[in-house]
C-alpha atoms as a PDB file:
ATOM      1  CA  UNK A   1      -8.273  -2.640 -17.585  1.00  0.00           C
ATOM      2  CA  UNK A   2      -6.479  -3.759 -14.139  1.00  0.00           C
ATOM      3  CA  UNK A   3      -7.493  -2.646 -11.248  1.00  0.00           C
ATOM      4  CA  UNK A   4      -6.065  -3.012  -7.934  1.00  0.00           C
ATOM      5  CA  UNK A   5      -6.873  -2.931  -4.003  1.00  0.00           C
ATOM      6  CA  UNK A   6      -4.997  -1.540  -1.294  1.00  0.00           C
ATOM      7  CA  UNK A   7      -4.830  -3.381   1.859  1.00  0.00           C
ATOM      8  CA  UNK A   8      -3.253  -2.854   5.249  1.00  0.00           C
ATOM      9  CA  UNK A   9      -2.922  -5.778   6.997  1.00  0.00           C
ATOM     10  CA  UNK A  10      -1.145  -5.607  10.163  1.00  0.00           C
ATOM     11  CA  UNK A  11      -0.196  -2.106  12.270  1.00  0.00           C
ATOM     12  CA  UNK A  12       2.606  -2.536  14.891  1.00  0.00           C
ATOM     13  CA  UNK A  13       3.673  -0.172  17.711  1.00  0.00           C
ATOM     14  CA  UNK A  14       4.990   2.779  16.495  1.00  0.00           C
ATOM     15  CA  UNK A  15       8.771   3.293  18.180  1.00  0.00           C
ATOM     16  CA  UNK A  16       8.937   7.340  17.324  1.00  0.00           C
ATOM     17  CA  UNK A  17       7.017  10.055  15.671  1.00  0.00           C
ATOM     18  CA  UNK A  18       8.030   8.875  12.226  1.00  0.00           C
ATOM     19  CA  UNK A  19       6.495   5.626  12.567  1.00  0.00           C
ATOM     20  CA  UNK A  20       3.445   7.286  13.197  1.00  0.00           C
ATOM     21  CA  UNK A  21       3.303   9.676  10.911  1.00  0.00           C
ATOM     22  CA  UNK A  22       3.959   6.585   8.475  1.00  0.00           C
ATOM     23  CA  UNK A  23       1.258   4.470   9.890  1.00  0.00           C
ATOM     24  CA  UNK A  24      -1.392   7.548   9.501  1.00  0.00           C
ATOM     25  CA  UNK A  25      -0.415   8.178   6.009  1.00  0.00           C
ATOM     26  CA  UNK A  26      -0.478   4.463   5.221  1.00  0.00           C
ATOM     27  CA  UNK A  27      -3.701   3.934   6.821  1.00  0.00           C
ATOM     28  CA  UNK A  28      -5.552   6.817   4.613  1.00  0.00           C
ATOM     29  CA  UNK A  29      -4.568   4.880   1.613  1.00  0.00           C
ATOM     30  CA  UNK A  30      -6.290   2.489   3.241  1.00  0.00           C
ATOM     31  CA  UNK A  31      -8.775   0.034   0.872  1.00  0.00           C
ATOM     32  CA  UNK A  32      -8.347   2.035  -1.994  1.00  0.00           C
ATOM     33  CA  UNK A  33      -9.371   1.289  -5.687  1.00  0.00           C
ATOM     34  CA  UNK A  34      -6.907   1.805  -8.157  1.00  0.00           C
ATOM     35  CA  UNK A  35      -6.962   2.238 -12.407  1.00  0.00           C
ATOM     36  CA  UNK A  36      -3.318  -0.109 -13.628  1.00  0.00           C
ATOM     37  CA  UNK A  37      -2.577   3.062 -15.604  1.00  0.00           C
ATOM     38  CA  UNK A  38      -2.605   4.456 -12.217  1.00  0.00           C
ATOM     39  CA  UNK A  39      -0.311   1.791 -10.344  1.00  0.00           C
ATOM     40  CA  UNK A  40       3.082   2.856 -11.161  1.00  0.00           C
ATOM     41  CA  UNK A  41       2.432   6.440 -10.139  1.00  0.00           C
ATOM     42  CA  UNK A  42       0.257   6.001  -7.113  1.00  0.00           C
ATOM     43  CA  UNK A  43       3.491   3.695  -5.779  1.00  0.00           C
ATOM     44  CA  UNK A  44       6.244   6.009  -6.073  1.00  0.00           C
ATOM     45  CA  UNK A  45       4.455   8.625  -4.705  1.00  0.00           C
ATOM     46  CA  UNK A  46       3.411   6.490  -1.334  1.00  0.00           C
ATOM     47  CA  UNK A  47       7.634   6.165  -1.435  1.00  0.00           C
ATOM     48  CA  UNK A  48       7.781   9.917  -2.078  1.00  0.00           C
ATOM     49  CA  UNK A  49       5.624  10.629   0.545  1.00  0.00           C
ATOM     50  CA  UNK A  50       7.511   8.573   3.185  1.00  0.00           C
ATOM     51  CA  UNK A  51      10.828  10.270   2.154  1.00  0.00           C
ATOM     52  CA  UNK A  52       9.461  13.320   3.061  1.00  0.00           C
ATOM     53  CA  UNK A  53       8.094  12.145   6.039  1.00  0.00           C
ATOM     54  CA  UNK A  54      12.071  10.891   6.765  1.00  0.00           C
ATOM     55  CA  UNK A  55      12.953  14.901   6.490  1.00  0.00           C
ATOM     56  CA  UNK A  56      10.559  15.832   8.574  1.00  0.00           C
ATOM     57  CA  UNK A  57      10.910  13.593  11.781  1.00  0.00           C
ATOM     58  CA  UNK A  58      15.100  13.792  11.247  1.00  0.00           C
ATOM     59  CA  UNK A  59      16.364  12.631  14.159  1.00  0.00           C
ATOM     60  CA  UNK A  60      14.285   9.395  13.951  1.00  0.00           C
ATOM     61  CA  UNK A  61      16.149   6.752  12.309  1.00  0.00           C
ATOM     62  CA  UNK A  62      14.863   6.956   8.713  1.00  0.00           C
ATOM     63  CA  UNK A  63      13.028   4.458   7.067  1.00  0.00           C
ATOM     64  CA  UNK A  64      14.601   3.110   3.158  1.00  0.00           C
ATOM     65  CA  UNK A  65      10.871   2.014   1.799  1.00  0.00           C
ATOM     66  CA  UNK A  66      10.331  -0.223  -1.186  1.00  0.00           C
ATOM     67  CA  UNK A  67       7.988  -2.623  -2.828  1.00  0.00           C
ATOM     68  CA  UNK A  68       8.517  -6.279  -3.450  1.00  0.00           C
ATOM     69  CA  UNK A  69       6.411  -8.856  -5.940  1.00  0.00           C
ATOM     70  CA  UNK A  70       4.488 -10.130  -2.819  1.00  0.00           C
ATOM     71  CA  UNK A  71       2.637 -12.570  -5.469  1.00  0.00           C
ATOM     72  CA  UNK A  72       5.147 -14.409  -6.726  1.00  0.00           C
ATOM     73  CA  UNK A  73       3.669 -17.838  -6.233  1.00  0.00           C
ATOM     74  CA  UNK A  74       0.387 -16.931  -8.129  1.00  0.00           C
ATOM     75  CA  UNK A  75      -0.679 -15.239 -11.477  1.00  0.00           C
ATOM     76  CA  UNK A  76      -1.894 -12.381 -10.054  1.00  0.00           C
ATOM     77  CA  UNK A  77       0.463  -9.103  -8.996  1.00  0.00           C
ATOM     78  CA  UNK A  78       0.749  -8.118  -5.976  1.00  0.00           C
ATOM     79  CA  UNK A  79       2.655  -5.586  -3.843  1.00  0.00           C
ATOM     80  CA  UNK A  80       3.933  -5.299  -0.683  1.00  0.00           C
ATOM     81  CA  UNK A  81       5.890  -2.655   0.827  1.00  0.00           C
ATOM     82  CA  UNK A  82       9.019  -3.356   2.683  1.00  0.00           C
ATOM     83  CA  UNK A  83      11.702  -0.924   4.722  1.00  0.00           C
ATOM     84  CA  UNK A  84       8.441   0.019   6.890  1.00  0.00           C
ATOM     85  CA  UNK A  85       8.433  -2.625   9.651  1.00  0.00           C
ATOM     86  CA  UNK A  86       5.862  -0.603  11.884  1.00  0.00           C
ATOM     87  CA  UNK A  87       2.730  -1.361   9.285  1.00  0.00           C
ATOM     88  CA  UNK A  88       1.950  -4.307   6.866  1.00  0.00           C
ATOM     89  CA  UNK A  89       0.793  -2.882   3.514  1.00  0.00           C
ATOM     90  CA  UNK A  90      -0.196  -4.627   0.216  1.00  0.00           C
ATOM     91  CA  UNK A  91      -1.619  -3.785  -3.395  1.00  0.00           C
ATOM     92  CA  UNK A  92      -3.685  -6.919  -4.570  1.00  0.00           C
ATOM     93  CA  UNK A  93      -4.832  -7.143  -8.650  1.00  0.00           C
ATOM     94  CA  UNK A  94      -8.210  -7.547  -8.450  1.00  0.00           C
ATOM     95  CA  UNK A  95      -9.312 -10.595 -10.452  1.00  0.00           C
ATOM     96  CA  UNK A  96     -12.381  -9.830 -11.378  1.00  0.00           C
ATOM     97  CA  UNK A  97     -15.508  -7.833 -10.652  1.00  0.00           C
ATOM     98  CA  UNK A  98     -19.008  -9.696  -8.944  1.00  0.00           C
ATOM     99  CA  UNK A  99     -21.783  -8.522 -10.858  1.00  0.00           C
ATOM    100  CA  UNK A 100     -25.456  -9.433 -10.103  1.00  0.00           C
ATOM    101  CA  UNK A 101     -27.436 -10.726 -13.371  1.00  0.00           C
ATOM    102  CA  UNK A 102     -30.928  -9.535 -12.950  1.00  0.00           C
ATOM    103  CA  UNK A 103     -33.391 -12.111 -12.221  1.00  0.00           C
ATOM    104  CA  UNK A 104     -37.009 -11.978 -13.363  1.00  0.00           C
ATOM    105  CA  UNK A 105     -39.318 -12.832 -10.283  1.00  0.00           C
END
């Protein structure tokens, strides 16, 4: 099974209140570890959740947030969300997992 990382990799001045309430919710999703039976959900509701956050700050300019193939160059997916120019946030596939064989002393 999949499994993928969230990343934030840049946060920029926020202009209004709606850029910072973006950048806060962004930034709790920050470093996550996700399931890839999870990934399709978990995305449209971080898109959800920004729409909302358009209603609520209303007279800010809204944001239009979507995600682009940010890996296209290399085999593994990865995410990045665009329409959000106040914070830099990605979804990377994780490739594989480290694990430690045990060594006899």
């Amino acid at each position: 099974m999949n499994k993928y990382l969230t990343r934030v990799s840049q946060v920029y001045s926020a202009k209004n209140k709606l850029e910072s309430a973006i950048q806060d919710f962004i930034q709790s999703n920050d470093r996550l570890l996700i399931d890839g039976k999870d990934l399709k959900l978990f995305k449209e509701k971080i898109i959800q959740h920004i729409n909302f956050l358009n209603l609520e700050n209303a007279r800010c300019t809204p944001k239009s947030a979507s995600w682009y193939n940010a890996g296209a160059s290399s085999k593994l997916k990865e995410f990045g969300i665009s329409g959000v120019d106040c914070i830099a946030f990605y979804i990377h596939e994780i490739k594989n997992e480290y694990k430690l064989e045990n060594e006899k002393v």
